[in-house]
Protein backbone atom coordinates (compact mmCIF):
# COMPACT_ATOMS: atom_id res chain seq x y z
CA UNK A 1 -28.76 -23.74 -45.09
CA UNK A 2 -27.90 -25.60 -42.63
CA UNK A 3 -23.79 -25.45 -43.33
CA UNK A 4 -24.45 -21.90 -43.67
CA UNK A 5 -25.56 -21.77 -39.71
CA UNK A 6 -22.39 -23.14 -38.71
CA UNK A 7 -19.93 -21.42 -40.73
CA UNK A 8 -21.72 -18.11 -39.36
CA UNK A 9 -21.40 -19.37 -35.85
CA UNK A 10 -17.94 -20.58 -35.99
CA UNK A 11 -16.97 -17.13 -37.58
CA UNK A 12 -18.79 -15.53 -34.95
CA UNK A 13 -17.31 -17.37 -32.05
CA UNK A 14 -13.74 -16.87 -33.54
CA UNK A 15 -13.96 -13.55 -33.76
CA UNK A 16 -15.00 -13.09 -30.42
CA UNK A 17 -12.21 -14.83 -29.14
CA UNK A 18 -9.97 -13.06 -31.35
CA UNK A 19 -11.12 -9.94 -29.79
CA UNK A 20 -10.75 -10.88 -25.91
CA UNK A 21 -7.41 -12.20 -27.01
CA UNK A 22 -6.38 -8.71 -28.60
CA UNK A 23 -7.98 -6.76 -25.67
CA UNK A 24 -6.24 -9.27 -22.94
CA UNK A 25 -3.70 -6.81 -20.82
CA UNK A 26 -0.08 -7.78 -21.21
CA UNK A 27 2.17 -5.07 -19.52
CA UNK A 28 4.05 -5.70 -16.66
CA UNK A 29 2.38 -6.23 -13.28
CA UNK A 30 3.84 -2.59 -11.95
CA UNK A 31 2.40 -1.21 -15.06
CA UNK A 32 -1.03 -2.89 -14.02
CA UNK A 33 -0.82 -1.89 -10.99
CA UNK A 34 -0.14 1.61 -11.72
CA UNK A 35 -2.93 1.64 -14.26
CA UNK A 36 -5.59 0.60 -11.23
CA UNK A 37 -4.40 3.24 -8.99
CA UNK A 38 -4.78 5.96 -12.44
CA UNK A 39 -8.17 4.46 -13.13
CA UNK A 40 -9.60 4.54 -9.53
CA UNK A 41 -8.48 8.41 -9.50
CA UNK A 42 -10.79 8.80 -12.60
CA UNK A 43 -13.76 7.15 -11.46
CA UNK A 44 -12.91 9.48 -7.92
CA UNK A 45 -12.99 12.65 -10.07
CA UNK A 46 -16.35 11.50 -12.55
CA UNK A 47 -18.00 10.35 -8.82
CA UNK A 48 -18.15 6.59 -10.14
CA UNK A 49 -18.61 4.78 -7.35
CA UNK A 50 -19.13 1.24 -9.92
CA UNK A 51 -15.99 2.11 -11.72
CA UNK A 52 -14.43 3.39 -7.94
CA UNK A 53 -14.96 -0.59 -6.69
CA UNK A 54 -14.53 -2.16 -9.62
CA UNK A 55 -11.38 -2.43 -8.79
CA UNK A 56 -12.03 -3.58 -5.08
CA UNK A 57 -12.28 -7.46 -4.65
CA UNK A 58 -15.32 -9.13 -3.16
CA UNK A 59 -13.02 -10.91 -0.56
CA UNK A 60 -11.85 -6.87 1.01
CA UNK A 61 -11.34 -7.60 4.50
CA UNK A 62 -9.23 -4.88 6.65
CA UNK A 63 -7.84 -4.76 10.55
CA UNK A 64 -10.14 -1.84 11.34
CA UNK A 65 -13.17 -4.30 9.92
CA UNK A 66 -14.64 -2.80 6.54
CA UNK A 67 -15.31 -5.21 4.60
CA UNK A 68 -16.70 -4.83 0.78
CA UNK A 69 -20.15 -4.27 1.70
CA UNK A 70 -19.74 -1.36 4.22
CA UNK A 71 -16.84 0.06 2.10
CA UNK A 72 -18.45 -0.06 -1.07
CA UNK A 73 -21.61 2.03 1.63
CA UNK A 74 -19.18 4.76 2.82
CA UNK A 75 -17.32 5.15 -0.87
CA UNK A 76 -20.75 5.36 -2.26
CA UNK A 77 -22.12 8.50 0.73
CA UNK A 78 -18.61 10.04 -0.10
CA UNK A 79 -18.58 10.52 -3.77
CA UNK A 80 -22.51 11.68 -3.69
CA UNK A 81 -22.01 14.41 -1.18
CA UNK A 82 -22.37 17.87 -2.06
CA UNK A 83 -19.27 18.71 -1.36
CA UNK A 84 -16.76 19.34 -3.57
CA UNK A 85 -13.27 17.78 -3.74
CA UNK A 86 -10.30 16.50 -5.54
CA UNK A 87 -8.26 13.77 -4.86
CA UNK A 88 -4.53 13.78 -5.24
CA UNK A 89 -2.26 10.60 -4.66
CA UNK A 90 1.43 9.44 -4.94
CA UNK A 91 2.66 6.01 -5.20
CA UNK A 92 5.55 5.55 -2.60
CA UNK A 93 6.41 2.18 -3.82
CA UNK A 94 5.14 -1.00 -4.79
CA UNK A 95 6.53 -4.25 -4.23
CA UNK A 96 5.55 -7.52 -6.23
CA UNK A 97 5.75 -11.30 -4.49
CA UNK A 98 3.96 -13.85 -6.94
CA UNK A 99 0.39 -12.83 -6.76
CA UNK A 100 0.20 -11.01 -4.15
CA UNK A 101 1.72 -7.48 -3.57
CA UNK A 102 1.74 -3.89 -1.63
CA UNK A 103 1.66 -0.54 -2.49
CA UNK A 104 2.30 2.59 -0.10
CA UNK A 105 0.34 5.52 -1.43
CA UNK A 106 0.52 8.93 0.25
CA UNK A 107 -3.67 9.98 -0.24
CA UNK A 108 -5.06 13.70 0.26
CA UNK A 109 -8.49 14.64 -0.73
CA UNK A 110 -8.57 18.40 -0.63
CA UNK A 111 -12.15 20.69 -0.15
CA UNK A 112 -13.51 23.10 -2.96
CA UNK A 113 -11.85 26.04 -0.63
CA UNK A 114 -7.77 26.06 -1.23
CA UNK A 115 -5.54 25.25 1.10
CA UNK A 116 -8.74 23.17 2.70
CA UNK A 117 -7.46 19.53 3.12
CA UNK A 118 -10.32 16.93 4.26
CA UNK A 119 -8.47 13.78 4.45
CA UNK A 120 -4.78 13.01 4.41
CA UNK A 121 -3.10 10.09 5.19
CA UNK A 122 -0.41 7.29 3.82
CA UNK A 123 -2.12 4.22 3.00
CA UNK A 124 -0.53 0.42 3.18
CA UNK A 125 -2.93 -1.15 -0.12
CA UNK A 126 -2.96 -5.19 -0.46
CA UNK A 127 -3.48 -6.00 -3.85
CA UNK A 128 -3.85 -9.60 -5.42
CA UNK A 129 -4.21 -11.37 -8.27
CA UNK A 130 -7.66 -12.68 -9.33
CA UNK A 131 -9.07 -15.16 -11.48
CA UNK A 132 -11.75 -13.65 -14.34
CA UNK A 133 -12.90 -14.45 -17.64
CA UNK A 134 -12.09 -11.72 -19.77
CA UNK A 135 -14.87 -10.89 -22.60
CA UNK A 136 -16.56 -14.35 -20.95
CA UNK A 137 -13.58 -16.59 -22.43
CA UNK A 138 -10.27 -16.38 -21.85
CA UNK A 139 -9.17 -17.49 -18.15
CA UNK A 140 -6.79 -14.47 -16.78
CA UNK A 141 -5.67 -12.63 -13.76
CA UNK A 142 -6.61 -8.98 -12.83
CA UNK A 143 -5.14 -6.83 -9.70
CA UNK A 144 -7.90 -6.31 -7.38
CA UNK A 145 -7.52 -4.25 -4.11
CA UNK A 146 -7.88 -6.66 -0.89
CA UNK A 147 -6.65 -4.58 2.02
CA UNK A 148 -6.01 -1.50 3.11
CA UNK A 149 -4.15 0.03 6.17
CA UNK A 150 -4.22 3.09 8.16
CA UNK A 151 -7.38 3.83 5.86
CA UNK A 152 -9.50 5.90 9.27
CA UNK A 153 -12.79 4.58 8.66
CA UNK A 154 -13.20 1.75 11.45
CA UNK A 155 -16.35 2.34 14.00
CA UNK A 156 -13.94 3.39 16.75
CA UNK A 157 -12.60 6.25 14.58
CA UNK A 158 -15.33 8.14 14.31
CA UNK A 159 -17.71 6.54 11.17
């Protein structure tokens, strides 16, 4: 019975392993990177505000102030308005340096009426590698959001 238990548990615990090892991203850090910016549009469009700052790091510190807290505050009295919107984006450029790295994204959320645009601007976004455990095991790295520029939200702009 006994050698039973552990066989089951060692099967168990390999396959789990097997499976964060098979799940583990392995494209190219532009390809990541690209994939967060995709993935925050989505949760944008569903009104996610988890999946929205999922991909915002803990540490988020800005020039204008906003740090995670108050961001994660004004993304969540954004997406839960009445209002309806959508949220188109370009990525300028991105540029890689070890683990840290910037993208330029030109950012217009646009009202339910056409032609209506509610917020425009080109953003400066800090992005950096973090440590996680993926599916609780394996030690890896994910892109998390850290800083952004010219984002309009600081107390003296209005919010």
């Amino acid at each position: 019975m006994r050698k039973v238990i552990w066989v089951t548990l060692a099967v168990l615990v390999l396959g789990y392993g097997v499976f964060a090892l098979a799940t583990l991203d392995r494209r190219a850090d532009d390809e990541q990177i690209r994939s967060l910016f995709v993935q925050a549009a989505d949760a944008v469009a569903k009104r996610d505000t988890g999946g929205a700052l999922s991909l915002v790091s803990a540490d988020y510190k800005d020039a204008s102030g906003l740090n995670y807290d108050r961001l994660r505050l004004l993304t969540a009295q954004a997406l839960h308005s009445e209002q309806k919107f959508t949220v188109d984006y370009k990525l300028a450029n991105i540029t890689i340096s070890g683990d840290t790295a910037t993208a330029g994204v030109d950012l217009t959320v646009n009202g339910g009426d056409p032609g209506r645009t509610i917020y425009k601007r080109l953003l400066t976004v800090t992005l950096h590698k973090e440590n996680i455990r993926h599916a609780l095991i394996i030690p890896t790295k994910v892109w998390h959001v850290t800083s952004i520029e010219n984002l309009g939200l600081s107390p003296e702009e209005g919010i």
